[in-house]
Protein backbone atom coordinates (compact mmCIF):
# COMPACT_ATOMS: atom_id res chain seq x y z
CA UNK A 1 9.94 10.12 7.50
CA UNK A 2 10.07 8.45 11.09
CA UNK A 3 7.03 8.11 12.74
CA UNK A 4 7.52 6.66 16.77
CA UNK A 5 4.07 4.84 18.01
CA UNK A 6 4.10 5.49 22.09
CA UNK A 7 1.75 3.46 24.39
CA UNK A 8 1.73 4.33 28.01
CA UNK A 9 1.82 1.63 30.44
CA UNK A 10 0.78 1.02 33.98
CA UNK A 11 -0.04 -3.21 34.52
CA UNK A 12 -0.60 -3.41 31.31
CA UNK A 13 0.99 -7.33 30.75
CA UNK A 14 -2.64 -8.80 29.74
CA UNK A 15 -3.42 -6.41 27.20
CA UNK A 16 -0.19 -5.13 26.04
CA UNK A 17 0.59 -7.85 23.89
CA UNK A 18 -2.94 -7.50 21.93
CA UNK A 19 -2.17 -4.00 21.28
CA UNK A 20 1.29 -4.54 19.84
CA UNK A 21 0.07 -6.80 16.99
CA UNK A 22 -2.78 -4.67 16.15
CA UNK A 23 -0.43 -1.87 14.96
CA UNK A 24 0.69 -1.27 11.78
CA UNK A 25 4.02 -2.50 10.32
CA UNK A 26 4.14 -0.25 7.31
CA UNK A 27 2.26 3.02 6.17
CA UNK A 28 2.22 5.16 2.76
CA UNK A 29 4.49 7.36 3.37
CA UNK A 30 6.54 6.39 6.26
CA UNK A 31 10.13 5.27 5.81
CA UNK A 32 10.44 3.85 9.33
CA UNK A 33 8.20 2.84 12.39
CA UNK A 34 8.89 2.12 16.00
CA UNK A 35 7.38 1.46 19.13
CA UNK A 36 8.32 3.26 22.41
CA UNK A 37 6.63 1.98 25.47
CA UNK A 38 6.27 4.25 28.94
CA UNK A 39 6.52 1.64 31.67
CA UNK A 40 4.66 4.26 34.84
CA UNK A 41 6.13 1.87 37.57
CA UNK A 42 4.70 -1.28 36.53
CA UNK A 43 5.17 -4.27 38.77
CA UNK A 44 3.95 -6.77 36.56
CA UNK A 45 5.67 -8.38 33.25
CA UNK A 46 4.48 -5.38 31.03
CA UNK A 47 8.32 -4.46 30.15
CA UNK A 48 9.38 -8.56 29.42
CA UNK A 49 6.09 -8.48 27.22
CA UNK A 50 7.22 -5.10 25.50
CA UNK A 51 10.61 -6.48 25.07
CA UNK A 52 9.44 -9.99 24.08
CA UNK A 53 6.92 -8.52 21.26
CA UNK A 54 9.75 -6.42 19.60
CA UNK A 55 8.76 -3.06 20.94
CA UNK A 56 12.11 -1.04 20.04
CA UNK A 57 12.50 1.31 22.64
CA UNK A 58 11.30 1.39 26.77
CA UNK A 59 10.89 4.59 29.50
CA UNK A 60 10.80 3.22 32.86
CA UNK A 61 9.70 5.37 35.83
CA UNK A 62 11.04 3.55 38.99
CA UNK A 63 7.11 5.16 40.48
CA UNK A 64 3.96 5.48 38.80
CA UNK A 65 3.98 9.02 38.28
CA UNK A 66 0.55 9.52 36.10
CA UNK A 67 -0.68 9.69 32.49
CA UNK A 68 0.22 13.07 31.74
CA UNK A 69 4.28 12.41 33.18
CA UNK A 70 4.33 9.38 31.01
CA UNK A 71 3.02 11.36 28.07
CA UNK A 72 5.69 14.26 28.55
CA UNK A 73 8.30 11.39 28.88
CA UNK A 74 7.38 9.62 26.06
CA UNK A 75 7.24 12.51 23.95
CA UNK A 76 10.36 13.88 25.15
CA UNK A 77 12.13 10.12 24.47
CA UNK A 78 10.29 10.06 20.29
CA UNK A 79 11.88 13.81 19.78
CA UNK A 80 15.75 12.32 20.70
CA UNK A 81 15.31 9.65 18.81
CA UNK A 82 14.53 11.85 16.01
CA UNK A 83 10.71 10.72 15.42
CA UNK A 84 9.12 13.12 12.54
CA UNK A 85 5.76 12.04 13.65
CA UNK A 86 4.79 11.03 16.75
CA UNK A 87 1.33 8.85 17.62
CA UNK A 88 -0.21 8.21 20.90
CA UNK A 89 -2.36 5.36 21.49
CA UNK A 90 -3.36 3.56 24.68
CA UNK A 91 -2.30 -0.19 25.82
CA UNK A 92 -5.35 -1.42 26.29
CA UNK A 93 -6.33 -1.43 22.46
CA UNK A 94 -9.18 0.32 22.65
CA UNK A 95 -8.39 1.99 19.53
CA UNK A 96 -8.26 0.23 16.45
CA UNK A 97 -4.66 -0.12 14.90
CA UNK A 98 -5.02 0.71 11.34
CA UNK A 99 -6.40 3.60 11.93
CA UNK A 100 -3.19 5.25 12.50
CA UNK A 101 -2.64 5.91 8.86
CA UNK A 102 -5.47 8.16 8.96
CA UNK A 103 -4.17 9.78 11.93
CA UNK A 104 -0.77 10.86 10.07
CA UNK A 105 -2.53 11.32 7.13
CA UNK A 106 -3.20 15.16 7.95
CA UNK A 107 0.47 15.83 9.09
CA UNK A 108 1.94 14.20 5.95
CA UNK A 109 -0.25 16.27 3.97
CA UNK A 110 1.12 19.53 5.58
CA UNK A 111 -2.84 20.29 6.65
CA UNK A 112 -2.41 19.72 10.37
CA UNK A 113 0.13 19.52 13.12
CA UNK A 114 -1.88 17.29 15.31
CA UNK A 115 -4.66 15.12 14.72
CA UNK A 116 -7.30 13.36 17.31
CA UNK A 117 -9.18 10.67 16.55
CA UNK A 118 -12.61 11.20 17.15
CA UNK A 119 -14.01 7.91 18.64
CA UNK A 120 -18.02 6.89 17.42
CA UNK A 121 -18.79 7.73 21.05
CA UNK A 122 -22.65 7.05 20.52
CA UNK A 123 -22.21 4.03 19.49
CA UNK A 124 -19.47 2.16 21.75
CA UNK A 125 -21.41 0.00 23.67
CA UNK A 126 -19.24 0.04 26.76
CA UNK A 127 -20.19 3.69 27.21
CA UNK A 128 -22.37 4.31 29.67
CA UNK A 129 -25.74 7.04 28.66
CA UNK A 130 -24.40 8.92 31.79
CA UNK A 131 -20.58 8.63 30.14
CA UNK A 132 -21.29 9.42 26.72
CA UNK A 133 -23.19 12.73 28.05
CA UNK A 134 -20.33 13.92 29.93
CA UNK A 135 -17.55 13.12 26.82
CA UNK A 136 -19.93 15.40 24.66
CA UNK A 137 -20.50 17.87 27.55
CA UNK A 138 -16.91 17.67 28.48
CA UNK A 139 -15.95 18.39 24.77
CA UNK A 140 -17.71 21.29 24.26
CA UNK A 141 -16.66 23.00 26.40
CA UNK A 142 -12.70 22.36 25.47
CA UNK A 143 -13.75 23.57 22.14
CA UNK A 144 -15.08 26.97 24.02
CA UNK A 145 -12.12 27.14 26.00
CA UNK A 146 -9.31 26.07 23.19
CA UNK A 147 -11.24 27.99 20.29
CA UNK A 148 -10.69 24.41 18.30
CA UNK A 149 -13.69 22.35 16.58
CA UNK A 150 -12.28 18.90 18.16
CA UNK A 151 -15.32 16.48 19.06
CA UNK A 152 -13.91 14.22 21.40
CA UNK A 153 -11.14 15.80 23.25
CA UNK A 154 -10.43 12.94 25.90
CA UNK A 155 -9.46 10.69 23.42
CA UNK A 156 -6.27 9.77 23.42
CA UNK A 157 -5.89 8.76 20.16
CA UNK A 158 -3.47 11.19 18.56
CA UNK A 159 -0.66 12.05 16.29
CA UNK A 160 1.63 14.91 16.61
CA UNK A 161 4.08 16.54 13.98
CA UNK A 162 7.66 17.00 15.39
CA UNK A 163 7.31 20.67 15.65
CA UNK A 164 3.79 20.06 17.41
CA UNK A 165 5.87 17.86 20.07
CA UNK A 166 8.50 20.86 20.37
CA UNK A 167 5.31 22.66 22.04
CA UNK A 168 3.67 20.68 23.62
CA UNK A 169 4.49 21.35 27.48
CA UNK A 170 1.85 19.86 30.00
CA UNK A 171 1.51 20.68 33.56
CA UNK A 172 -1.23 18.75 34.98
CA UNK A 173 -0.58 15.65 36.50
CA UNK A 174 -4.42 14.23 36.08
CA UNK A 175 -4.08 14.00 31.94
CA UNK A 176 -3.23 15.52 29.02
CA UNK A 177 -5.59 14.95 26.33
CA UNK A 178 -7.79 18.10 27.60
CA UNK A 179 -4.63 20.49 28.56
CA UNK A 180 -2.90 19.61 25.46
CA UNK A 181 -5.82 20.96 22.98
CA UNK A 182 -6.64 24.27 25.31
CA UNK A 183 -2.94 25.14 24.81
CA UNK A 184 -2.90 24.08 21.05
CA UNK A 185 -5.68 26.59 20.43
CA UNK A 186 -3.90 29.22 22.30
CA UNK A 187 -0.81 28.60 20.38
CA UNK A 188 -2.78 28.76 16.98
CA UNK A 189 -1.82 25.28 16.45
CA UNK A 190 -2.87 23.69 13.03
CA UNK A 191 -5.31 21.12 14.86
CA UNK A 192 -8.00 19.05 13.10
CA UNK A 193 -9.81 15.77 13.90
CA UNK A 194 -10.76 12.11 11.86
CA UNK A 195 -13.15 9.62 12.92
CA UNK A 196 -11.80 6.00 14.26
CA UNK A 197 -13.01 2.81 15.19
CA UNK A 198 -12.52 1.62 18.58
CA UNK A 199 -12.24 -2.54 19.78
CA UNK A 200 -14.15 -3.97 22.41
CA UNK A 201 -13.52 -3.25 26.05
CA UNK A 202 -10.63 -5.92 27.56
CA UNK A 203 -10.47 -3.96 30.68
CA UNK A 204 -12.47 -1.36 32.43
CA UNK A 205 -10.46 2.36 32.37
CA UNK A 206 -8.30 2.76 35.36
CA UNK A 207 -7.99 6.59 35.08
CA UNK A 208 -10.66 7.72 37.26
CA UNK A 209 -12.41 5.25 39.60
CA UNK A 210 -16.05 7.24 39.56
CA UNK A 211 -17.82 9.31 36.94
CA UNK A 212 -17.86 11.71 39.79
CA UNK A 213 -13.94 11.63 40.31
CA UNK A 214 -13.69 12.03 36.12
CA UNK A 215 -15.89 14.97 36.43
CA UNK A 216 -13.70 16.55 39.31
CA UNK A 217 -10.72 16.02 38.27
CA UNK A 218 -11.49 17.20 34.26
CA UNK A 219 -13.39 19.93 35.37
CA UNK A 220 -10.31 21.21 37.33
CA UNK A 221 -8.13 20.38 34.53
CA UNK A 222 -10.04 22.51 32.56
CA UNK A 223 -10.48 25.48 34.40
CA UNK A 224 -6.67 25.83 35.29
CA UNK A 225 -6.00 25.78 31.62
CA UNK A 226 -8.04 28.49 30.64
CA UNK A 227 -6.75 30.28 33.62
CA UNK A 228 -3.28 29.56 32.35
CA UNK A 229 -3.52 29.71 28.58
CA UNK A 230 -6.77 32.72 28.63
CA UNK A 231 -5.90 34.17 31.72
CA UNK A 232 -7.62 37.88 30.64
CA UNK A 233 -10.77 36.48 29.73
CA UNK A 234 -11.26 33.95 32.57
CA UNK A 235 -10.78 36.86 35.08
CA UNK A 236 -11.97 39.78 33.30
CA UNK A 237 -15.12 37.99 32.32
CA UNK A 238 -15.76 36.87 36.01
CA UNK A 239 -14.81 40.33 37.29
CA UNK A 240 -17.16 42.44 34.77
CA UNK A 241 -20.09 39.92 36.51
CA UNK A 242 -19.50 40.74 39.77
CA UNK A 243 -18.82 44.54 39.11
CA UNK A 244 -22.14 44.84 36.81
CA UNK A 245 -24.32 43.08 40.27
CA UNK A 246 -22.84 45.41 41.86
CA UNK A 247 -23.59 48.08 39.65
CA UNK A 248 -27.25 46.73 39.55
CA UNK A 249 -27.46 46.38 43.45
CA UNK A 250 -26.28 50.15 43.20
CA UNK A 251 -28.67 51.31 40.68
CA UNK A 252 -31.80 49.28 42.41
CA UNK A 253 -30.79 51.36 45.61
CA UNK A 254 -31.01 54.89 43.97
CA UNK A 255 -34.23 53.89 42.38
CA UNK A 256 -35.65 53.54 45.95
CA UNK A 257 -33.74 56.35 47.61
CA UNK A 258 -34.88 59.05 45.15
CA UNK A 259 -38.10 57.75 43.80
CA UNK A 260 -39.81 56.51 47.04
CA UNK A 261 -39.96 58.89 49.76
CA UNK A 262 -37.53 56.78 52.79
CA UNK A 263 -36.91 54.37 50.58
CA UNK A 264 -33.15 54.28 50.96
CA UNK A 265 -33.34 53.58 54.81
CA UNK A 266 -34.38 50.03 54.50
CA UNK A 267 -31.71 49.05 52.11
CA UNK A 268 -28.21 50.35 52.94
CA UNK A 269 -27.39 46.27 53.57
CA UNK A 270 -28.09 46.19 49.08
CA UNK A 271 -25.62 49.61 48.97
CA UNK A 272 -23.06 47.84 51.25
CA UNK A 273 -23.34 45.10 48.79
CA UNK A 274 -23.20 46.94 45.71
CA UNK A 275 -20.23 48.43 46.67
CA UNK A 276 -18.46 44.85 47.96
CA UNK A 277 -19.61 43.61 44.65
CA UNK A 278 -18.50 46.14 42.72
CA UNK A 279 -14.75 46.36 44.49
CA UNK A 280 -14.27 42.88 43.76
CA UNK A 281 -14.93 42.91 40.61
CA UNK A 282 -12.43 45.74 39.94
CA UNK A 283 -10.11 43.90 41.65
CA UNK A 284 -10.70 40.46 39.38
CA UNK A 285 -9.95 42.63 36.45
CA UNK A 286 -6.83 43.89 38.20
CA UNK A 287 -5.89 40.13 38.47
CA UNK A 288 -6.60 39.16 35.02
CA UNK A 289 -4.46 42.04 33.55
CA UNK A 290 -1.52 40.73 36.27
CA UNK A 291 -2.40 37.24 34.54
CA UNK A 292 -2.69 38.67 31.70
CA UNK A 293 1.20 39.85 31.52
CA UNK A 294 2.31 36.66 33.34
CA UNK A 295 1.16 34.59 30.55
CA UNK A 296 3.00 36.50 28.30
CA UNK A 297 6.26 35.62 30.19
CA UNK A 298 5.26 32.32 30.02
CA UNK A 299 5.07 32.54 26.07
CA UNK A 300 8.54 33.94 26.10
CA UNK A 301 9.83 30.97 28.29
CA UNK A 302 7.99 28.36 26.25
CA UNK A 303 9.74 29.96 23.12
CA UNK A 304 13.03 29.48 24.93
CA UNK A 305 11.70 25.83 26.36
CA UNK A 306 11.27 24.68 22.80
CA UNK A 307 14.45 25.54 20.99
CA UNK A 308 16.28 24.00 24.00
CA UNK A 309 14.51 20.74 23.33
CA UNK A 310 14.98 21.16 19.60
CA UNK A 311 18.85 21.44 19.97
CA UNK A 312 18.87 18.25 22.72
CA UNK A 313 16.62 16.46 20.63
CA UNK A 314 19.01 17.05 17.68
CA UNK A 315 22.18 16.24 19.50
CA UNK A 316 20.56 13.66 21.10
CA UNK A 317 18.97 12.01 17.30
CA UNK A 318 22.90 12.64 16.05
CA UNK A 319 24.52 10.42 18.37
């Protein structure tokens, strides 16, 4: 059993070094463990400290190309190198080390395909009152839009199974903790959550560079997933709205044409309304079926997707 521990880097020289020694050597379980680092156009020493502290294998992007590239890269790179289980954790150590046995705990158990860790958010001191709100706010509704029970979905804290990582196929560029759930759900995905201790802050996150810009930008993030992974429900469900205002617009003018004596006369703008409303809601629906049969497609070419990366990772983990 190979399990390949992948750290995304971006300028990560001060605390890269930090993180390496605080993960495990050995686990229960696992015959082998190695450490891939994602260097996202550094242009600091983070590669010479990788190299110098052992780290076995290095993806370089010549441009910093995001979180969610590096993540798809890295993944990509731990499935040809024939990795059975496959852990994400980030180079800044906020997570603590050991608790990556619990992490693959689940998988070697055959009980889940991927595992988060679900950070004490409450407690971290570093967390802002305004932050922790919008983690909890943010998770919830992940867990309404993935149909999962996952706490803390922006952790990034994770472990995938190799046939989890065959999947796995993320099109944001912003991140993708909150993509990578939604579409785990929708896949019927064996997902489950553990808790984990987190270290204290060395460095302040670069991801976003405002609470408002982290709202934006996972708000966005969510909503193109659902419209990607639940395409039927996102537009029927916005489409039944606006057709029953309509409806009610409608219903509210026949009240006062036949029950009031002129009463329709003063309120052909609510008819003309009512029947805009109504048409664009029929058309949403229209849209959602359309969607609906596109994201089927897209099933079919993820299917294909995966058992071409299962045969390249294979010749690729032969060589």
């Amino acid at each position: 059993m190979k399990l390949i521990i992948q750290i995304p880097c971006f300028n990560e020289e001060e605390t890269l070094k930090t993180t390496l020694d605080d993960l495990p050597r050995t686990i229960p379980g696992i015959d082998e463990i190695e450490l891939l680092v994602i260097d996202d156009g550094s242009s600091d020493r983070t590669v010479a400290v990788a190299r110098e502290n052992g780290v076995h294998h290095i993806v370089s992007f010549k441009k910093n190309r995001g979180l969610a590239r590096g993540f798809m890269a890295g993944l990509n790179a731990c499935l040809d190198l024939g990795a059975d289980i496959i852990v994400n954790t980030d180079a800044d150590n906020q997570y603590c080390g050991e608790d990556i046995e619990k992490l693959v705990f689940p998988i070697l158990a055959d009980k889940a395909d991927i595992v988060i860790g679900e950070r004490p958010i409450l407690q971290t001191a570093h967390f802002s009152p305004l932050k922790k709100l919008l983690q909890r706010l943010g998770s919830s509704v992940v867990r309404h839009a993935s149909g999962t029970d996952i706490p803390d979905a922006p952790s990034g804290f994770r472990a995938y199974s190799r046939e989890a990582a065959l999947q796995i196929n993320v099109v944001n560029e912003y991140t993708y903790t909150l993509e990578t759930i939604i579409q785990a759900g929708r896949n019927r995905m064996a997902i489950t959550s553990v808790p984990i201790r987190t270290n204290p802050e060395l460095r302040e996150s670069r991801l976003f560079g405002s609470m408002f810009g982290y709202v934006k930008k996972s708000s966005v993030t969510i909503i193109r997933s659902f419209m990607m992974y639940r395409p039927l429900q996102f537009f029927c469900g916005i489409g039944t709205l606006l057709f029953l205002a309509g409806f009610a617009l409608g219903i509210r003018f026949l009240i006062y044409l036949f029950a009031i004596p002129g009463g329709g006369t003063g309120h052909i703008q609510s008819l003309i309304l009512a029947a805009v409303l109504m048409m664009l809601g029929f058309q949403t629906i229209i849209v959602g079926l359309q969607a609906d049969v596109i994201a089927a497609n897209r099933k079919i070419m993820e299917d294909i997707q995966r058992r071409v990366r299962e045969m390249s990772s294979r010749d690729s983990s032969s060589k």
